[in-house]
C-alpha atoms as a PDB file:
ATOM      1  CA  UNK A   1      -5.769 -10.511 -10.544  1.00  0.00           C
ATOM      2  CA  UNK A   2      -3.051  -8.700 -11.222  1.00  0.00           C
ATOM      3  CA  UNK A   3      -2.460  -6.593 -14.785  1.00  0.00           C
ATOM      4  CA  UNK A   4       0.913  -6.048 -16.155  1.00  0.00           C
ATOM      5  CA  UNK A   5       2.193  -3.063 -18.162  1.00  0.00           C
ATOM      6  CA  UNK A   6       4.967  -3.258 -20.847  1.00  0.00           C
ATOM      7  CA  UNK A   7       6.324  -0.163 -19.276  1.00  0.00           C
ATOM      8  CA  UNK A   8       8.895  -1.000 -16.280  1.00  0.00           C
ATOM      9  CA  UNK A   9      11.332   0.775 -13.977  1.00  0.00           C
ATOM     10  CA  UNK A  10      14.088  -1.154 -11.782  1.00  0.00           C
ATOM     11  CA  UNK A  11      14.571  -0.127  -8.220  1.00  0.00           C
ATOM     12  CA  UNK A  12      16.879  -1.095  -5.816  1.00  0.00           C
ATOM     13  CA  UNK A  13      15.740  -2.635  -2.501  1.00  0.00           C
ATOM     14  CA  UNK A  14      17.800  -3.750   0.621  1.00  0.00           C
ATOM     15  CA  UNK A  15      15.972  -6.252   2.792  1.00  0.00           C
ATOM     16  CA  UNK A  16      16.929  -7.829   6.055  1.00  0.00           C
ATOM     17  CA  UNK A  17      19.494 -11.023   5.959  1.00  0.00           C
ATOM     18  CA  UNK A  18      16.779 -13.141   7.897  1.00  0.00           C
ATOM     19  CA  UNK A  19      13.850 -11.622   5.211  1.00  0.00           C
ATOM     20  CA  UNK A  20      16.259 -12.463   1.867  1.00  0.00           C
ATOM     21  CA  UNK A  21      16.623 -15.825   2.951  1.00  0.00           C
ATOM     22  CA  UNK A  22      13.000 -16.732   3.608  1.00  0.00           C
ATOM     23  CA  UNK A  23      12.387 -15.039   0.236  1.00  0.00           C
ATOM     24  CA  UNK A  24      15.431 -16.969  -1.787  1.00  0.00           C
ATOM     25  CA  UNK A  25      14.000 -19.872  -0.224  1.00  0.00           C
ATOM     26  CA  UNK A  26      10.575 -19.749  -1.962  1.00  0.00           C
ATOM     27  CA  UNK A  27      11.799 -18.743  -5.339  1.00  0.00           C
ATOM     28  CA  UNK A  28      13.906 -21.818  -5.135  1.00  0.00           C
ATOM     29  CA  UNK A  29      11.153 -24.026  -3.977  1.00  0.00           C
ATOM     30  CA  UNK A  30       9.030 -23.070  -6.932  1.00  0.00           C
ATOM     31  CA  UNK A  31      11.326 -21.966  -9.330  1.00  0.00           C
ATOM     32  CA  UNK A  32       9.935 -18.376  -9.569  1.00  0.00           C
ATOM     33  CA  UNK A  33      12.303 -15.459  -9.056  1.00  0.00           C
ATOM     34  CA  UNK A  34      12.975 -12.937  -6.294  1.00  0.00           C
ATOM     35  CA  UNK A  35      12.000 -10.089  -8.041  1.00  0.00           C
ATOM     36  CA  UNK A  36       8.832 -11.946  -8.854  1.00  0.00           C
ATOM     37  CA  UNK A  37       7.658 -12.159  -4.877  1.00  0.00           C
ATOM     38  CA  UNK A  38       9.103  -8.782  -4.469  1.00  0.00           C
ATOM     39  CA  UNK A  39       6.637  -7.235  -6.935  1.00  0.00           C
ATOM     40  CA  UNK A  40       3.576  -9.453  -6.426  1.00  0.00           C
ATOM     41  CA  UNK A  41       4.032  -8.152  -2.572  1.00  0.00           C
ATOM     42  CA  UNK A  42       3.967  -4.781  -3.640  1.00  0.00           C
ATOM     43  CA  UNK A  43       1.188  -4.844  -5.691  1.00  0.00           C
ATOM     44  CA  UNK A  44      -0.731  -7.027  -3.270  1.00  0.00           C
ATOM     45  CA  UNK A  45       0.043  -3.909  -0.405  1.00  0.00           C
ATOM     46  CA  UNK A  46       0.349  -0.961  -1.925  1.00  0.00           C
ATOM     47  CA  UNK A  47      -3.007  -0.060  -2.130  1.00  0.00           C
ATOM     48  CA  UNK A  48      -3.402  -0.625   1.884  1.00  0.00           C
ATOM     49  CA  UNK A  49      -0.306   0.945   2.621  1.00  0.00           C
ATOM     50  CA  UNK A  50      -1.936   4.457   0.271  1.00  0.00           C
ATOM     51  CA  UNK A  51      -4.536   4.388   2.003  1.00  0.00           C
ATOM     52  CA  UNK A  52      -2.936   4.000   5.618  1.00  0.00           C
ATOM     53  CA  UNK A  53      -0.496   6.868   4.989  1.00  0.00           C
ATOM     54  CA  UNK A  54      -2.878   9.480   3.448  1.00  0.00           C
ATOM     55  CA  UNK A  55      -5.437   8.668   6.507  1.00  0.00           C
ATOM     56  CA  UNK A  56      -2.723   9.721   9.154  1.00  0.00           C
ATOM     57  CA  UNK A  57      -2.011  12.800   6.782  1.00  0.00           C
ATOM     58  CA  UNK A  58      -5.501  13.717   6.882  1.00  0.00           C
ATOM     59  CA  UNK A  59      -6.054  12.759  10.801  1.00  0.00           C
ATOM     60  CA  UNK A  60      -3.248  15.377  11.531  1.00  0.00           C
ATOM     61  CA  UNK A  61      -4.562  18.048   9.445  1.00  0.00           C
ATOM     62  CA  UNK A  62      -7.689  17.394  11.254  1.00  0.00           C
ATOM     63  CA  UNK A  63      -6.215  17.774  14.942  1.00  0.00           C
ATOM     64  CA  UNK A  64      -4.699  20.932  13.838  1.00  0.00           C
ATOM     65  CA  UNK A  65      -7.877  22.204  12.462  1.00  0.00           C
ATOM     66  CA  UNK A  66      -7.285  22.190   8.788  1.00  0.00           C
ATOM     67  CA  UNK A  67      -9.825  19.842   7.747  1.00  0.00           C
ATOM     68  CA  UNK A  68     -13.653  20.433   8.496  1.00  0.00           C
ATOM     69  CA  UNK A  69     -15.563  17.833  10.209  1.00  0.00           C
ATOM     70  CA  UNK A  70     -19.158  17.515  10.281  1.00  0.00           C
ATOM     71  CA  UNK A  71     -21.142  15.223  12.149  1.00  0.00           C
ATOM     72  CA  UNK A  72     -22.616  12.069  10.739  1.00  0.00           C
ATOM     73  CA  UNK A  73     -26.187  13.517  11.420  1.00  0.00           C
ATOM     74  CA  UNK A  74     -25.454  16.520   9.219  1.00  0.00           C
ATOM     75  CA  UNK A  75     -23.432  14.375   6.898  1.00  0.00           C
ATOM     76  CA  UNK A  76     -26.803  11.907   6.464  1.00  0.00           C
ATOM     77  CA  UNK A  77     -29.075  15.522   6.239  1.00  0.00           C
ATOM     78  CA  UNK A  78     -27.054  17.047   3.700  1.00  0.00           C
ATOM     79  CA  UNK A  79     -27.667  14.282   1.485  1.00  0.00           C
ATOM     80  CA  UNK A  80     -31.315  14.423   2.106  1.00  0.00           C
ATOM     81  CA  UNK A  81     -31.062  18.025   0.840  1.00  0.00           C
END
C-alpha cells in the first residue's frame, strides 16, 4: 500500500532512450502518467536499495576494523544474560 503526503518536491531525472520508451509506452497503454511509474518505482525500491547501501557501508567499516563483531554464540549468550 502505498501512503501519500500533501507535501511534494520535483526532481529531475534522465533515463536511458531505450528505458523512456518502455516507460512512455505503459503510461500510454493505461492512461497513467510517467511521473506516476517513476514514483511508484521508487517507493516500491527504495527501501531495498537503503538497506543495500548502508550494509556495504557497514561491511567496510567492518574489514577495516571499525565495527565490533561478536560471534553468534556470544550474541545468543548475551541475551541469555
Amino acid at each position: 500500500m502505498t501512503i501519500r503526503t500533501a507535501s511534494t518536491r520535483q526532481t529531475a531525472v534522465r533515463l536511458p532512450t531505450e528505458t523512456y520508451g518502455r516507460l512512455k509506452a505503459l503510461a500510454d497503454k493505461t492512461g497513467r502518467t510517467t511521473a506516476y511509474y517513476i514514483r511508484e518505482a521508487i517507493e516500491e525500491h527504495l527501501e531495498d536499495l537503503e538497506d543495500i547501501y548502508l550494509a556495504e557501508q557497514t561491511l567496510e567499516r567492518i574489514r577495516r576494523g571499525e565495527e565490533e563483531v561478536i560471534s553468534a554464540g556470544e550474541f545468543w549468550r548475551d541475551l541469555e544474560d
